[in-house]
Each structure stands twice: as C-alpha cells, then as structure tokens.
N, C-alpha and C. Protein backbone atom coordinates (compact mmCIF):
# COMPACT_ATOMS: atom_id res chain seq x y z
N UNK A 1 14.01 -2.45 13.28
CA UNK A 1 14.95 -2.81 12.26
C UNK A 1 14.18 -3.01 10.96
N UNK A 2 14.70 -2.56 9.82
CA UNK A 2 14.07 -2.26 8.17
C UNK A 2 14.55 -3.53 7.76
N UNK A 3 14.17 -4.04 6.49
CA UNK A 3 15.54 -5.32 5.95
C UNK A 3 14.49 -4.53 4.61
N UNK A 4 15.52 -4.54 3.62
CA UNK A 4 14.65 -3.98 2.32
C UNK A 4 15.14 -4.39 0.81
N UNK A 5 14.59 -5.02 0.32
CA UNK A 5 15.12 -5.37 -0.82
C UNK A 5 14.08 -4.79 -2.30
N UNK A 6 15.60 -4.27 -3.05
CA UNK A 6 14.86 -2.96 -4.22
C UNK A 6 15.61 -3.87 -5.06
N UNK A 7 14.63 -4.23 -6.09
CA UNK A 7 14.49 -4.20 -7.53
C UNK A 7 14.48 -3.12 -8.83
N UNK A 8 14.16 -3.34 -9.50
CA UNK A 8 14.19 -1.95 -10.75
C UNK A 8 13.15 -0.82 -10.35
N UNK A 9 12.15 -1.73 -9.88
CA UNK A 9 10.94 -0.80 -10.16
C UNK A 9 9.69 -0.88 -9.23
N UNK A 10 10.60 -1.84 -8.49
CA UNK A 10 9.41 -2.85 -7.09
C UNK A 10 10.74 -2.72 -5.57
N UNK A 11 9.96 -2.66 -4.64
CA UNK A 11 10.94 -3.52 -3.07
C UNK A 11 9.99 -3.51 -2.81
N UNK A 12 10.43 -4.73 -1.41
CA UNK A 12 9.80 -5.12 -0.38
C UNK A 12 10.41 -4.35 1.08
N UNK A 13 9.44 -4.53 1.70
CA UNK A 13 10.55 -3.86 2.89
C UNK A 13 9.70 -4.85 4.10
N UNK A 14 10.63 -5.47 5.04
CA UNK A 14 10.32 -5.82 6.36
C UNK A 14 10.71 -5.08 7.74
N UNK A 15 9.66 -5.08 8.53
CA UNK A 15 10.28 -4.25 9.67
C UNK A 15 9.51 -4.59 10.49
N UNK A 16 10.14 -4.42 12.26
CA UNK A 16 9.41 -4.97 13.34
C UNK A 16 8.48 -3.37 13.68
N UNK A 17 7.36 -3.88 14.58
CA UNK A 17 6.44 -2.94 14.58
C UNK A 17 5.79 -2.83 15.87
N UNK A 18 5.60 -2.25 16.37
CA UNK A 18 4.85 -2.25 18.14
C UNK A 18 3.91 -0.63 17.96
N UNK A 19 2.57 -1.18 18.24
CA UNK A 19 1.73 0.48 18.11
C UNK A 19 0.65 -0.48 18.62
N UNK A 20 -0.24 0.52 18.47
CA UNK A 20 -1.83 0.22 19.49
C UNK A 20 -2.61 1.20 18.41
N UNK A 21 -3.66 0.26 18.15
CA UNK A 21 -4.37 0.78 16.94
C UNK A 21 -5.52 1.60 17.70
N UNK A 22 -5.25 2.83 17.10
CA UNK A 22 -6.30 4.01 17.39
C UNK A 22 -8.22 4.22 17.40
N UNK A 23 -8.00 3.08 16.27
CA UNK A 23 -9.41 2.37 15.91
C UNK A 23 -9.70 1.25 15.63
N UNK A 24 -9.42 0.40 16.52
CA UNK A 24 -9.55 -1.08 16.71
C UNK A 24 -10.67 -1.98 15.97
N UNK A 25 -10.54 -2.49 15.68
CA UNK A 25 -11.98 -3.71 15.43
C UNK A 25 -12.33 -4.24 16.67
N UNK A 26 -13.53 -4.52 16.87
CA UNK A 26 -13.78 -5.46 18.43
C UNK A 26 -13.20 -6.17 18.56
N UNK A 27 -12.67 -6.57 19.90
CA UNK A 27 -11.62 -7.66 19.59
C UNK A 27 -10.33 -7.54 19.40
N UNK A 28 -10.07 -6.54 18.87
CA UNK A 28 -8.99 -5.93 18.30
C UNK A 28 -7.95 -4.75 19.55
N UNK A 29 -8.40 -4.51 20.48
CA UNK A 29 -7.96 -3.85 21.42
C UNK A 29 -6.28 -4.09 21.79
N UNK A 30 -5.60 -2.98 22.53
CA UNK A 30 -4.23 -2.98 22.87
C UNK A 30 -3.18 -3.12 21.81
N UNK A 31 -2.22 -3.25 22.34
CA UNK A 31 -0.76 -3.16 21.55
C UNK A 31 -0.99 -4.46 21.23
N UNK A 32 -0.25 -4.46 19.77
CA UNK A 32 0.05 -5.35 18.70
C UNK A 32 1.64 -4.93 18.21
N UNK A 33 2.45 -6.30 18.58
CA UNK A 33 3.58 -6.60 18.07
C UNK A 33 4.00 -7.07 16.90
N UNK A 34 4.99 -7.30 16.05
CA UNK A 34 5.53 -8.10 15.07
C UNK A 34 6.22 -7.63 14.24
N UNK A 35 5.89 -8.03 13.00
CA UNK A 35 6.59 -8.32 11.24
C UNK A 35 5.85 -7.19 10.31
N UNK A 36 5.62 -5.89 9.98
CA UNK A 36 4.78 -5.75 8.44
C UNK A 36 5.81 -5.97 7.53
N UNK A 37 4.81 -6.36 6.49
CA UNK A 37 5.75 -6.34 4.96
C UNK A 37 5.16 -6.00 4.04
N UNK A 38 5.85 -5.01 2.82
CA UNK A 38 5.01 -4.40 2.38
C UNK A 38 5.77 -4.54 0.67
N UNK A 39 4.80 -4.18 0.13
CA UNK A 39 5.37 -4.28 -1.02
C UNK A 39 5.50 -2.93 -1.54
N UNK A 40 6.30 -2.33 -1.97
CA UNK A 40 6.24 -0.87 -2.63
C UNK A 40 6.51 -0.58 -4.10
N UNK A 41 6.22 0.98 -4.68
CA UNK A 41 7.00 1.19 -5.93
C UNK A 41 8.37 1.81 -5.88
N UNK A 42 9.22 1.63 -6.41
CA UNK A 42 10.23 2.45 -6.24
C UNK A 42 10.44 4.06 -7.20
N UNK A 43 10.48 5.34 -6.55
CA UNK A 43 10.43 6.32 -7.30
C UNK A 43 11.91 6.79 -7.88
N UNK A 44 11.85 6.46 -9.08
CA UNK A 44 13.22 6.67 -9.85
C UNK A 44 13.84 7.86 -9.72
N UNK A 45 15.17 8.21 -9.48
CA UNK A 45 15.42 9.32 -9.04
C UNK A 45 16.55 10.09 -10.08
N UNK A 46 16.86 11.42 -10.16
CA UNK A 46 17.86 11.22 -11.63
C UNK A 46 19.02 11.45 -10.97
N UNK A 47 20.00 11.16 -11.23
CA UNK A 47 21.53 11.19 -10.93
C UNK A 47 22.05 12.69 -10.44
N UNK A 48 22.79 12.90 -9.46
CA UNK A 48 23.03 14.22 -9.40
C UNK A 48 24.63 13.81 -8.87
N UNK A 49 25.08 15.01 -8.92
CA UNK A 49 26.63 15.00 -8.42
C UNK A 49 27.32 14.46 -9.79
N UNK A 50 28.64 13.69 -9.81
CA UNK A 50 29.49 13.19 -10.27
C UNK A 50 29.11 12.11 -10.73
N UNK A 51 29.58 11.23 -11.80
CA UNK A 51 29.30 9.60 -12.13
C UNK A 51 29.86 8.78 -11.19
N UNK A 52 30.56 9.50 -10.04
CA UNK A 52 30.61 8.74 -8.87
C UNK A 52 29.85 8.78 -7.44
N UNK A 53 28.47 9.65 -8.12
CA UNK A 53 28.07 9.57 -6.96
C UNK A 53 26.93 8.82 -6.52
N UNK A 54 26.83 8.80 -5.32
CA UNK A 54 25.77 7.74 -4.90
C UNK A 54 24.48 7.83 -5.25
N UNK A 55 23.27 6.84 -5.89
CA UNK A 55 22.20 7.20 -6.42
C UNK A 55 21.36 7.46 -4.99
N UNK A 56 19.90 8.41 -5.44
CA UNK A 56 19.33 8.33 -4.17
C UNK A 56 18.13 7.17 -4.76
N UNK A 57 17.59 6.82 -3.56
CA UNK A 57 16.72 5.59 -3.55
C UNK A 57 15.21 5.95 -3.00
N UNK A 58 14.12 5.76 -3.69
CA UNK A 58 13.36 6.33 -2.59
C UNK A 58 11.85 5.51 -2.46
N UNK A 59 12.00 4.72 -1.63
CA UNK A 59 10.81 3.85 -1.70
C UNK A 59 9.40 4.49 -1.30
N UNK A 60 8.69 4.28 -2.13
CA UNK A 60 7.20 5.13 -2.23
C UNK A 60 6.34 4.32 -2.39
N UNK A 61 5.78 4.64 -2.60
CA UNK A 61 3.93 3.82 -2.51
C UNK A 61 3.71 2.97 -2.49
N UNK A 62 3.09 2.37 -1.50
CA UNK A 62 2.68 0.88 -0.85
C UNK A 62 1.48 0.67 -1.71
N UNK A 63 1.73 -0.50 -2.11
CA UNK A 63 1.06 -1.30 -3.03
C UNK A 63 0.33 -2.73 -1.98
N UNK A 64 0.74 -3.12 -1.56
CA UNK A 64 0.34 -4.60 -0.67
C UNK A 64 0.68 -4.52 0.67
N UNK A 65 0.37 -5.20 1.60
CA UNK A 65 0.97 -5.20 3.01
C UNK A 65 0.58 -6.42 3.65
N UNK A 66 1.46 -7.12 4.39
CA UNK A 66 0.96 -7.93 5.37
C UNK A 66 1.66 -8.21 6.78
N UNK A 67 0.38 -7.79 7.87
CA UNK A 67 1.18 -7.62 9.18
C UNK A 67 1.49 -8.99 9.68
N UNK A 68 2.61 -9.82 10.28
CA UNK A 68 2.35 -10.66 11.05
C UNK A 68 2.58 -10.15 12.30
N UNK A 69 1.26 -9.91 13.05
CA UNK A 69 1.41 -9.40 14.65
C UNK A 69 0.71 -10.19 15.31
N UNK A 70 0.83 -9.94 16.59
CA UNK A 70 1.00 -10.69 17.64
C UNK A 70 -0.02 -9.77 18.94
N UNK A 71 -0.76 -9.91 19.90
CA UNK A 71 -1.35 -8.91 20.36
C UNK A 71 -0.11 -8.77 21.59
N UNK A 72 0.05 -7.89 22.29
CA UNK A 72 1.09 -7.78 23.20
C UNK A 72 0.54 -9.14 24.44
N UNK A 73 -0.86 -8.71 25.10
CA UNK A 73 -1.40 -9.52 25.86
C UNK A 73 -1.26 -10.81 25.70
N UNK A 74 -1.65 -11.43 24.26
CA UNK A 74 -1.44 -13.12 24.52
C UNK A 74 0.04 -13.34 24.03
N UNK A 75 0.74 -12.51 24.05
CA UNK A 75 2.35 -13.64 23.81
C UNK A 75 2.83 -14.15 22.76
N UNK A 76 3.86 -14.21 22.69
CA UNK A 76 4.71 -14.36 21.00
C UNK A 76 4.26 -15.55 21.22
N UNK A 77 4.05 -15.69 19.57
CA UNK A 77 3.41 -17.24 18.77
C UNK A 77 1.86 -17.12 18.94
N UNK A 78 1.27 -16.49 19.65
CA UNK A 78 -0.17 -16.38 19.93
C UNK A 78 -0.56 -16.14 18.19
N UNK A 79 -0.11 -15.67 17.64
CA UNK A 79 -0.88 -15.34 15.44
C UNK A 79 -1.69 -14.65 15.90
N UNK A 80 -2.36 -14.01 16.63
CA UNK A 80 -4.01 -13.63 17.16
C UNK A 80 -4.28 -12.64 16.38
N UNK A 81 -3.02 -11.55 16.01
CA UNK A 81 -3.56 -10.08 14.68
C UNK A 81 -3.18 -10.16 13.59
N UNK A 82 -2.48 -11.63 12.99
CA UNK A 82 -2.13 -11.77 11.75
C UNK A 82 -2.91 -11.40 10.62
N UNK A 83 -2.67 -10.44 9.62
CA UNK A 83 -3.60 -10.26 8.43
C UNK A 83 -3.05 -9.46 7.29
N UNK A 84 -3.86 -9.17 6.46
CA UNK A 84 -3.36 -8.84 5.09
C UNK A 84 -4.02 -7.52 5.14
N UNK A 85 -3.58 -6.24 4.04
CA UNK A 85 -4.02 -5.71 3.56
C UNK A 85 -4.01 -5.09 1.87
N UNK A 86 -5.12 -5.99 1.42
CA UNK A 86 -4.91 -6.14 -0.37
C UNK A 86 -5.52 -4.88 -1.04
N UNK A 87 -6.02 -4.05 -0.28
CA UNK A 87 -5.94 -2.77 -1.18
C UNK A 87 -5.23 -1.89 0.18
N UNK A 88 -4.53 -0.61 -0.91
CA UNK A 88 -3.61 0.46 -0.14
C UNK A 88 -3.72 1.94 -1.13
N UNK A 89 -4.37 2.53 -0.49
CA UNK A 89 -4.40 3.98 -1.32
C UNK A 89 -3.63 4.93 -0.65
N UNK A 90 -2.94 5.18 -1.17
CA UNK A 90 -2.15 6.66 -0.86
C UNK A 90 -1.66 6.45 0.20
N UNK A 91 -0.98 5.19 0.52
CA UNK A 91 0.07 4.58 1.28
C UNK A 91 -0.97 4.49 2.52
N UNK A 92 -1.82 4.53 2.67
CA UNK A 92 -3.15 4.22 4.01
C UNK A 92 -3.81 2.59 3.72
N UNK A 93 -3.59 1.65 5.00
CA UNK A 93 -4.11 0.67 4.26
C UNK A 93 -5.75 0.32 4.46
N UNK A 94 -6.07 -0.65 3.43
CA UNK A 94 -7.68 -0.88 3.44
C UNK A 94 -8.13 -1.73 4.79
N UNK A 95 -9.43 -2.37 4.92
CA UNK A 95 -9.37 -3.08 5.72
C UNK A 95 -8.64 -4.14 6.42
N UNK A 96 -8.41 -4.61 7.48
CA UNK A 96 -7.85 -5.92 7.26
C UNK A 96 -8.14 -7.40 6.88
N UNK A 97 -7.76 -8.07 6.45
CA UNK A 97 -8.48 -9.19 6.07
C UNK A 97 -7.48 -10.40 6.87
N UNK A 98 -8.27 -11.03 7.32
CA UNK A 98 -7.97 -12.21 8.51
C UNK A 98 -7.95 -13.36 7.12
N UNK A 99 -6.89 -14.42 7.70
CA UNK A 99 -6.87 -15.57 6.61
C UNK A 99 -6.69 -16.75 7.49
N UNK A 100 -7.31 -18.06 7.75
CA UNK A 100 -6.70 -18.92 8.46
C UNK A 100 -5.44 -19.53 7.85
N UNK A 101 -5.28 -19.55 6.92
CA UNK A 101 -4.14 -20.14 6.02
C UNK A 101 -2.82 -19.21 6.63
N UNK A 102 -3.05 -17.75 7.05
CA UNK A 102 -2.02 -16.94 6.85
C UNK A 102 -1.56 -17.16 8.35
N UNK A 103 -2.51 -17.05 9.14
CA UNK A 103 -2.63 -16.85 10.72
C UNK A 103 -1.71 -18.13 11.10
N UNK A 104 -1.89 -19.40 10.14
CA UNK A 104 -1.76 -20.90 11.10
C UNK A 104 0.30 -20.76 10.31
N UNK A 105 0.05 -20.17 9.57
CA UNK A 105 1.90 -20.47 8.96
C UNK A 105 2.07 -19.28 8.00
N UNK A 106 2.42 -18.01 8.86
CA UNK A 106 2.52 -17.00 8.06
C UNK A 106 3.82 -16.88 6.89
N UNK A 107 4.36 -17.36 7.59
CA UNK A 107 5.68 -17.63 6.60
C UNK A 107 5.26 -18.55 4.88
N UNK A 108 5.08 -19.56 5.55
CA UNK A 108 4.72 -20.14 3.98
C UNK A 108 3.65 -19.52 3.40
N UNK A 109 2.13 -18.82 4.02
CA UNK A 109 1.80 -17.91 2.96
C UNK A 109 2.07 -16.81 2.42
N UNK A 110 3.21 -16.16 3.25
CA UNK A 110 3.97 -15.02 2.01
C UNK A 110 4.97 -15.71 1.25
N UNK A 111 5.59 -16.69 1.40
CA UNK A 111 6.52 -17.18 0.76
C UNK A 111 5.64 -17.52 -1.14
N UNK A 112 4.37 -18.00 -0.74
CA UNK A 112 4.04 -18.57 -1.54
C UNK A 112 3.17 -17.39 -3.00
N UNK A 113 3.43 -16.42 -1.92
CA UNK A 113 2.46 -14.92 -2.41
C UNK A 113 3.77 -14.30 -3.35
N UNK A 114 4.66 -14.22 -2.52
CA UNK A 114 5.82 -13.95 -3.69
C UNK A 114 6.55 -14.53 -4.25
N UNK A 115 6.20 -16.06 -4.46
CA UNK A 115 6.14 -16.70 -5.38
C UNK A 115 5.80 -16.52 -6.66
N UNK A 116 4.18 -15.77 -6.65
CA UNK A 116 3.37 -15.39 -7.76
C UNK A 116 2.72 -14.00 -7.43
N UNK A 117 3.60 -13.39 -7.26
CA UNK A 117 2.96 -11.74 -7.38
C UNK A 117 2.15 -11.41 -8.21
N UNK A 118 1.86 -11.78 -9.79
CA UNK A 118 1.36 -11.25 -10.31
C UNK A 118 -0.30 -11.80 -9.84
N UNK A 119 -0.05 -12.61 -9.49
CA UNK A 119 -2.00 -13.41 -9.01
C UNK A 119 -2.36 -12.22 -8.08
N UNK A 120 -1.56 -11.44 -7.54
CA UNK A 120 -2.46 -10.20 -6.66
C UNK A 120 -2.03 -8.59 -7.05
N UNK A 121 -0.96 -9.00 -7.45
CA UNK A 121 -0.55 -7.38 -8.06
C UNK A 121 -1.17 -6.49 -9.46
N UNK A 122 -2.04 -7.72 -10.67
CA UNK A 122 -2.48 -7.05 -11.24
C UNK A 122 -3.46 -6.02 -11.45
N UNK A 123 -4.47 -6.37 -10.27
CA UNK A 123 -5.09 -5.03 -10.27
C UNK A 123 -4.89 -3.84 -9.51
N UNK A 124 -3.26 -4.06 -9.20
CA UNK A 124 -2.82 -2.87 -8.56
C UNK A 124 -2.04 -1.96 -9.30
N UNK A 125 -1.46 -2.15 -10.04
CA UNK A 125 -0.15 -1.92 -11.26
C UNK A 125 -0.46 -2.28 -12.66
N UNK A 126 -2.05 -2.67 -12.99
CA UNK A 126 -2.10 -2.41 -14.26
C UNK A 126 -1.34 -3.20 -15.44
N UNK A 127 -1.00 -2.88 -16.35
CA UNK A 127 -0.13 -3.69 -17.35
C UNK A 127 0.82 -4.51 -16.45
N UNK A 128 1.07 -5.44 -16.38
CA UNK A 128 2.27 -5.78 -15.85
C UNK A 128 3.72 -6.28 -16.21
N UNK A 129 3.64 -5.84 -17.48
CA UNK A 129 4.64 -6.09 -18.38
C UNK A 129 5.77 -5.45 -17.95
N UNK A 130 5.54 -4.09 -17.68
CA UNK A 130 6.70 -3.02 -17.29
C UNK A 130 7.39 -3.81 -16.09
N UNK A 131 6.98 -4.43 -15.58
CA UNK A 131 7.33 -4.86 -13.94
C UNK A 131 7.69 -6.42 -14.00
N UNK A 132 8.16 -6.85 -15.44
CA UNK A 132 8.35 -8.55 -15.92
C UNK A 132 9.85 -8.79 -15.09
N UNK A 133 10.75 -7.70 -15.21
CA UNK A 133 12.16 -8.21 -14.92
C UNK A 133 11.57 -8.45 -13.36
N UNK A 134 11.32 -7.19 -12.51
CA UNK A 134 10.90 -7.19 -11.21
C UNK A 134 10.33 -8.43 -10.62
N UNK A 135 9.08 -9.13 -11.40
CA UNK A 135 8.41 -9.72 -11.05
C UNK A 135 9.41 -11.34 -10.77
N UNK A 136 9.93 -11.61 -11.73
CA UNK A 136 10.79 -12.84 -12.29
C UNK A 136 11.92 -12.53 -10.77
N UNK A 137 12.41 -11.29 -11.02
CA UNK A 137 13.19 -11.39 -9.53
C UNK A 137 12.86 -11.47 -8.34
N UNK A 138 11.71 -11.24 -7.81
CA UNK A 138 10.55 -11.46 -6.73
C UNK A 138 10.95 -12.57 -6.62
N UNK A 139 10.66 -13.13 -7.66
CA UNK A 139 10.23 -14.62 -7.41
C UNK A 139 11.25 -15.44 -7.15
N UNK A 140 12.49 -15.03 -7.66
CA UNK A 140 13.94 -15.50 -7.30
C UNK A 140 14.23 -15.46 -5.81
N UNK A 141 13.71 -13.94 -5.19
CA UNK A 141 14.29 -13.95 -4.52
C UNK A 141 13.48 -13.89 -3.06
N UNK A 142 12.07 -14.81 -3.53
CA UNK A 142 11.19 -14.91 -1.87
C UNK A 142 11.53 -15.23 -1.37
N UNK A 143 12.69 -16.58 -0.96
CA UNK A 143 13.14 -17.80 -0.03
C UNK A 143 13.76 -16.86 0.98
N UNK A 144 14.77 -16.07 -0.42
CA UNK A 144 15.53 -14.83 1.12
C UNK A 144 15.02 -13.96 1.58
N UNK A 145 13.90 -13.07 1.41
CA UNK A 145 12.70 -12.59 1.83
C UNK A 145 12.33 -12.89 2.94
N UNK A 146 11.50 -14.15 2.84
CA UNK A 146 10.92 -14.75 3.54
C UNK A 146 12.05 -15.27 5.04
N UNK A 147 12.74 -15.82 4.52
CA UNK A 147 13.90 -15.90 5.53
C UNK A 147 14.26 -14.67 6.67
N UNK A 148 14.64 -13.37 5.64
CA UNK A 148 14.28 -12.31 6.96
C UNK A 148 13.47 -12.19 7.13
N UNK A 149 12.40 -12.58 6.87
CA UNK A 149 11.03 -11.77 7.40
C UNK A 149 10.85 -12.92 8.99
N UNK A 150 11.30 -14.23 8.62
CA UNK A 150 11.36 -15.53 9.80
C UNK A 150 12.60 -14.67 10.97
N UNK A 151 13.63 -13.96 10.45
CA UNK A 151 14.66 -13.76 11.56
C UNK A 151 14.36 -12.66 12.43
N UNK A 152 13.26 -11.66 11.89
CA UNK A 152 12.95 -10.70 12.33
C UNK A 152 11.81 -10.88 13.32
N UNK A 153 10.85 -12.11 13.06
CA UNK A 153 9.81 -12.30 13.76
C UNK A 153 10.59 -13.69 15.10
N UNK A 154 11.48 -14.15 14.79
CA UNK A 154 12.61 -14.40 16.01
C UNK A 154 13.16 -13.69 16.95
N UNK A 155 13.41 -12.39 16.47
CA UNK A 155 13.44 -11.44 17.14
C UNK A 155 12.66 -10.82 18.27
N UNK A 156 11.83 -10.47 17.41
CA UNK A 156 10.69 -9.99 18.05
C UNK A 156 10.36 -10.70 19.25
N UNK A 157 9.63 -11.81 18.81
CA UNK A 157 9.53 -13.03 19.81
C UNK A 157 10.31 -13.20 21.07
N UNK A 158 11.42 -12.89 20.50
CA UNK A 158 12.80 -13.22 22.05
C UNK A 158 13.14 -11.39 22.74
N UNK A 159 11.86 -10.85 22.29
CA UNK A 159 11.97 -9.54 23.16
C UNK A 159 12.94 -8.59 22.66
N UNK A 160 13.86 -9.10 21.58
CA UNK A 160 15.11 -8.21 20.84
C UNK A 160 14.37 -7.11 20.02
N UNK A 161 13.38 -6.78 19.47
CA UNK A 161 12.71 -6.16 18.51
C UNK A 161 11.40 -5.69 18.55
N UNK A 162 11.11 -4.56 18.14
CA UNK A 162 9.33 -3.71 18.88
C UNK A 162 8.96 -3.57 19.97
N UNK A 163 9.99 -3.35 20.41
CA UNK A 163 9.82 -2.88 21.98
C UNK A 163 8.94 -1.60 21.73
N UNK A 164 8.19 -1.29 22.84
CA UNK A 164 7.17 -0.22 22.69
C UNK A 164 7.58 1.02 23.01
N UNK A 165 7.27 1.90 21.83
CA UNK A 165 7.85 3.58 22.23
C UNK A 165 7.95 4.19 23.01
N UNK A 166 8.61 4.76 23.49
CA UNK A 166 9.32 5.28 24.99
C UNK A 166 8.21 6.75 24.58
C-alpha cells in the first residue's frame, strides 16, 4: 500500500516493503520488512485533453529516503534495519546510515525531519526558495505524514502489509 502526499513541486510517498537485499552489509542478511519514505520531485506535466480533464501526476526523483524496517527473523518492533538514506542519485540510494535516535523512535525522528526540511534538503535542491510554498506545507503537514507512516507500520506489524512476493 502507497499513501502519497504531492505538493507543488515536492511529495512524500509511504509504502510497505518486504525484499532481501542482494548486497547486504554484514549483519545485514535476509528479508527485511516495513515503512520506506521518501521524499521526491514532482515532474510537472502540461495539460492535455479538455479543461476538464484530469491532470497527470508524476512523481520522479528521489531526493531523501528513510527505511523503517524490521529484519523478517527478529520480529516486528525488533528496529534492527532502521536507517536513512541522505544522498540519492538517479533515484539509487547511497549508503545506509544507521542512527540510534532514528532506530529507538522512528516516528518522532521523521516527524521532526519534516518539521525542518530545509536543514537536509539544501544540498540537494539547491536554491531553496523555489520550493518556499512546498517547504512551509511540509511542515504543515508532517503530523499527518507521520501519522500514516505510524498506520502503515501497524500494519505491517499485525502481518496485514509486506507480505513477501509470491
């Protein structure tokens, strides 16, 4: 399940996730469950059809990401693969970066991240002026964000969500 919220020029998108990483870190072995969330650009699209017709939408390039997963082996609530990824090129993400802050209450540290987007988004997006309305609405609107991103990892947890690919 997606939950996605688009702004002018920014979304976020949440979604449950179940895969087995191809190239593990030590340690890192087997299926990993949960939450990614990602931050994207949105690619403006021009109007076609009628003034009644539906715009198309098209979310593109990942800018930020953060998984809250779970390893399949130790069990929902285990945090054990929780992490970030603060650089993303060409929608591939960078390393991962482990946080104890993020791992022990993932929720309140994204809550608090899109709070203040711009403390990590500027050296991703450059000027950030263009992205002021966006940003101001981010910030309006982390609580509900964050909220699905909590109903989705409920999910998950109670076996409703990332079930592993058939």
């Amino acid at each position: 399940m997606m939950r996605t919220f688009c702004f002018d020029k920014l979304a976020v998108l949440a979604e449950d996730i179940h895969f087995v990483d191809p190239d593990p870190y030590p340690g890192q072995e087997g299926a990993e469950r949960g939450v990614r969330v990602e931050l994207r650009l949105l690619d403006p699209q021009p109007q076609t059809g009628s003034v009644y017709s539906s715009s198309r939408i098209v979310l593109d390039t990942a800018v930020w990401r953060v998984d809250i997963l779970e390893s399949v082996a130790a069990g929902p609530g285990s945090r054990d693969r929780v992490h970030y990824h603060p650089d993303m090129a060409d929608n591939e993400p960078g390393d991962r970066v482990f946080d104890s802050e993020l791992s022990a209450d993932p929720e309140t540290w994204l809550a608090a991240r899109l709070a203040a987007p711009a403390d990590f988004l500027g050296d991703k997006l450059g000027d950030l002026t263009a992205y002021d309305s966006d940003l101001a609405a981010l910030r309006t609107e982390a609580g509900t964000i964050v909220d699905a991103v909590s109903d989705l990892l409920r999910r998950v947890r109670a076996g409703e969500l990332a079930q592993e690919p058939a």
